[in-house]
C-alpha atoms as a PDB file:
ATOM      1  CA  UNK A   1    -170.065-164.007  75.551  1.00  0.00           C
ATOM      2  CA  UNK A   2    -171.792-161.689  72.584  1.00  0.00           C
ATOM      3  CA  UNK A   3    -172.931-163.512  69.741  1.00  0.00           C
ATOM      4  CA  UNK A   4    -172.421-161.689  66.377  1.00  0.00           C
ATOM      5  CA  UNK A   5    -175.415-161.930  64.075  1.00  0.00           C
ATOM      6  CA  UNK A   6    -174.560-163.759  60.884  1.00  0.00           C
ATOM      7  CA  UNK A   7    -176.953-163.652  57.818  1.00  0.00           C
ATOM      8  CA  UNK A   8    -176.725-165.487  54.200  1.00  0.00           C
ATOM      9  CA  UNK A   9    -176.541-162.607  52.328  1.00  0.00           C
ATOM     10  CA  UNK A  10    -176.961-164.539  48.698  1.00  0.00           C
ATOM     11  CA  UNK A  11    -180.646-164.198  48.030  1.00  0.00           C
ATOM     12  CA  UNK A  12    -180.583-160.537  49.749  1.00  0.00           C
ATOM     13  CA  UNK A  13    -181.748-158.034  47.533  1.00  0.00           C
ATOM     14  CA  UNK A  14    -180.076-154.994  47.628  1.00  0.00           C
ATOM     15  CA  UNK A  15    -180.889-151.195  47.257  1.00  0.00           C
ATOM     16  CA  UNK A  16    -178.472-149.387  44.770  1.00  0.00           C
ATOM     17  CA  UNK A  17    -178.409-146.136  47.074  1.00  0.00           C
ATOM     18  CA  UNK A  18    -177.000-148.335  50.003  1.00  0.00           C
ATOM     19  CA  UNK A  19    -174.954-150.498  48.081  1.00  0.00           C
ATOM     20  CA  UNK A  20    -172.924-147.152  46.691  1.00  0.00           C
ATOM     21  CA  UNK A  21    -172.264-145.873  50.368  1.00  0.00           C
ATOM     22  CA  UNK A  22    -169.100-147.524  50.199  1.00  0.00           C
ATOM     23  CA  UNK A  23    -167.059-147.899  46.693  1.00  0.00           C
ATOM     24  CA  UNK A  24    -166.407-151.189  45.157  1.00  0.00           C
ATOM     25  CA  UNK A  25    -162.917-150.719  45.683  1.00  0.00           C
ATOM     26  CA  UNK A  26    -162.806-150.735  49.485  1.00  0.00           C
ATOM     27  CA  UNK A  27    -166.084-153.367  49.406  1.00  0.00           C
ATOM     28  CA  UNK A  28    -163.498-155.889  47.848  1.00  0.00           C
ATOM     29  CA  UNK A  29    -160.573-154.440  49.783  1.00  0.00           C
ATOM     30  CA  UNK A  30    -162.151-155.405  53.584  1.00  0.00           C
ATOM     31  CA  UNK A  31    -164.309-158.218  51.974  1.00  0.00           C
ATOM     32  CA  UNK A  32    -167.812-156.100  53.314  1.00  0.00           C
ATOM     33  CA  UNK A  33    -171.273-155.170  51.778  1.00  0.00           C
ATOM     34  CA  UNK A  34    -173.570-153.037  52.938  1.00  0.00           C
ATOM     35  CA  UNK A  35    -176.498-154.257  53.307  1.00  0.00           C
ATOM     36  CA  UNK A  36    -179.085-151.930  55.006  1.00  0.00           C
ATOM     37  CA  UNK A  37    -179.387-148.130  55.696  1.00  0.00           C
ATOM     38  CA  UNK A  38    -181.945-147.050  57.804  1.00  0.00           C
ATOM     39  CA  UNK A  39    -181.411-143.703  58.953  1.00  0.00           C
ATOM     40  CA  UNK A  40    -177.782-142.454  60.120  1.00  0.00           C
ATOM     41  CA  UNK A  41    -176.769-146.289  60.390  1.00  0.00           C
ATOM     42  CA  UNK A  42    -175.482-148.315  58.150  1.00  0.00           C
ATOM     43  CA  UNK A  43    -175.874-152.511  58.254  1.00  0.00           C
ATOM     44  CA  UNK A  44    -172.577-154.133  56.777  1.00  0.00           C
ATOM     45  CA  UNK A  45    -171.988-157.849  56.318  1.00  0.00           C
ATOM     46  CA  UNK A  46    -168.136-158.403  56.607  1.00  0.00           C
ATOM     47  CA  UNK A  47    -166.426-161.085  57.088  1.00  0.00           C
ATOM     48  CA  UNK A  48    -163.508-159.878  59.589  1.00  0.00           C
ATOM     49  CA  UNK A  49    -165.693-158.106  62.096  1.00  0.00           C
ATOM     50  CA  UNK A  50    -163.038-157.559  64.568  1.00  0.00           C
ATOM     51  CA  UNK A  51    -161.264-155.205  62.090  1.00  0.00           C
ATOM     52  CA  UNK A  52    -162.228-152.134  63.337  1.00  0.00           C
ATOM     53  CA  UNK A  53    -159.733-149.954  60.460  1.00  0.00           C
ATOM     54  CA  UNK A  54    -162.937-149.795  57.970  1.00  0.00           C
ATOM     55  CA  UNK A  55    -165.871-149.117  60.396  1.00  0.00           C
ATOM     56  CA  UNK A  56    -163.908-146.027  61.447  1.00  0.00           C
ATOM     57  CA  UNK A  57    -162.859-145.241  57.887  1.00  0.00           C
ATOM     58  CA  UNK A  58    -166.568-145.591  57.178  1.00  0.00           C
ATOM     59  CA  UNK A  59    -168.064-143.636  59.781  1.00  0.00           C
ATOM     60  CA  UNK A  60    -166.080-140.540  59.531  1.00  0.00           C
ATOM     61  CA  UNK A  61    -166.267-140.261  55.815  1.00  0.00           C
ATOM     62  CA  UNK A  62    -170.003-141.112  56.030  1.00  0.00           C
ATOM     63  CA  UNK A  63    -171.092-139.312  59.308  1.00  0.00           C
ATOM     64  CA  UNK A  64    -173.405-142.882  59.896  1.00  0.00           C
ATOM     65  CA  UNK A  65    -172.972-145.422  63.000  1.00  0.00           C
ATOM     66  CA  UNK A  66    -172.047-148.860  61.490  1.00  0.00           C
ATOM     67  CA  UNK A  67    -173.659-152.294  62.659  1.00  0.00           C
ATOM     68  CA  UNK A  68    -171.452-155.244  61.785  1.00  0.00           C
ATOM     69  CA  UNK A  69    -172.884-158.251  60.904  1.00  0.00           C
ATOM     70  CA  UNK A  70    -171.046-161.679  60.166  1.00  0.00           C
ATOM     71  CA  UNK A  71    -170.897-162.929  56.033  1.00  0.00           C
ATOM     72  CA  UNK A  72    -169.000-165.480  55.066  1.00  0.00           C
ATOM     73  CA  UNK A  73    -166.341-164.371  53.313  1.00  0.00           C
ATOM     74  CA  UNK A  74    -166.477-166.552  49.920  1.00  0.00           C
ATOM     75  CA  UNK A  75    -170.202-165.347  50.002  1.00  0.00           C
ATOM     76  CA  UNK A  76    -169.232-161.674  50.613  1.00  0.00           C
ATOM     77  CA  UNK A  77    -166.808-161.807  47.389  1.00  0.00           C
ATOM     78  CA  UNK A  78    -169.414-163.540  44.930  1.00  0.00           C
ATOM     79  CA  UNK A  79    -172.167-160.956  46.125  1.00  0.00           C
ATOM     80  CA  UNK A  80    -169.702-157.744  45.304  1.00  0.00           C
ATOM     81  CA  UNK A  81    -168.878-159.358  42.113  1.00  0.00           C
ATOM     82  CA  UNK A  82    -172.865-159.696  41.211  1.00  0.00           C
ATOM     83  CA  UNK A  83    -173.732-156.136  43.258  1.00  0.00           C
ATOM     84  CA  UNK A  84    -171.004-153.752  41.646  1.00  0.00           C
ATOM     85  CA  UNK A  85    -172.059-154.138  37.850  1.00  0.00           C
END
């Protein structure tokens, strides 16, 4: 079976450009953070990653491929609460 990655995401330092791809709004919404860009895709920690509703949302309004990557979801909330100042 495929493993997901997972990765703490508390001491992850984050780049304001990426961060902004997707709005706070939708961040809180689907409990994800993105967490790396590196040319037309996108890293996002989430915690569902079997909801597949906000990757598509993401890459058509975004035109980048998404890579999901497991956060734990209490985690995910405190680090959008810190991130979106």
């Amino acid at each position: 079976m495929f493993k997901t990655p997972f990765i703490p995401i508390e001491n992850y330092e984050f780049e304001k450009d990426t961060l902004h791809i997707i709005s706070h709004e939708f961040a809180q919404e689907y409990n994800m953070i993105p967490i790396d860009k590196m040319g037309n895709l996108i890293t996002i920690a989430m915690s569902d990653i079997y909801n597949e509703h906000p990757i598509k949302l993401i890459e058509q309004n975004t035109g980048l491929k998404v890579m999901k990557i497991k956060g734990n979801i209490d985690t995910i909330k405190e680090v959008i609460k810190r991130e979106y100042i």
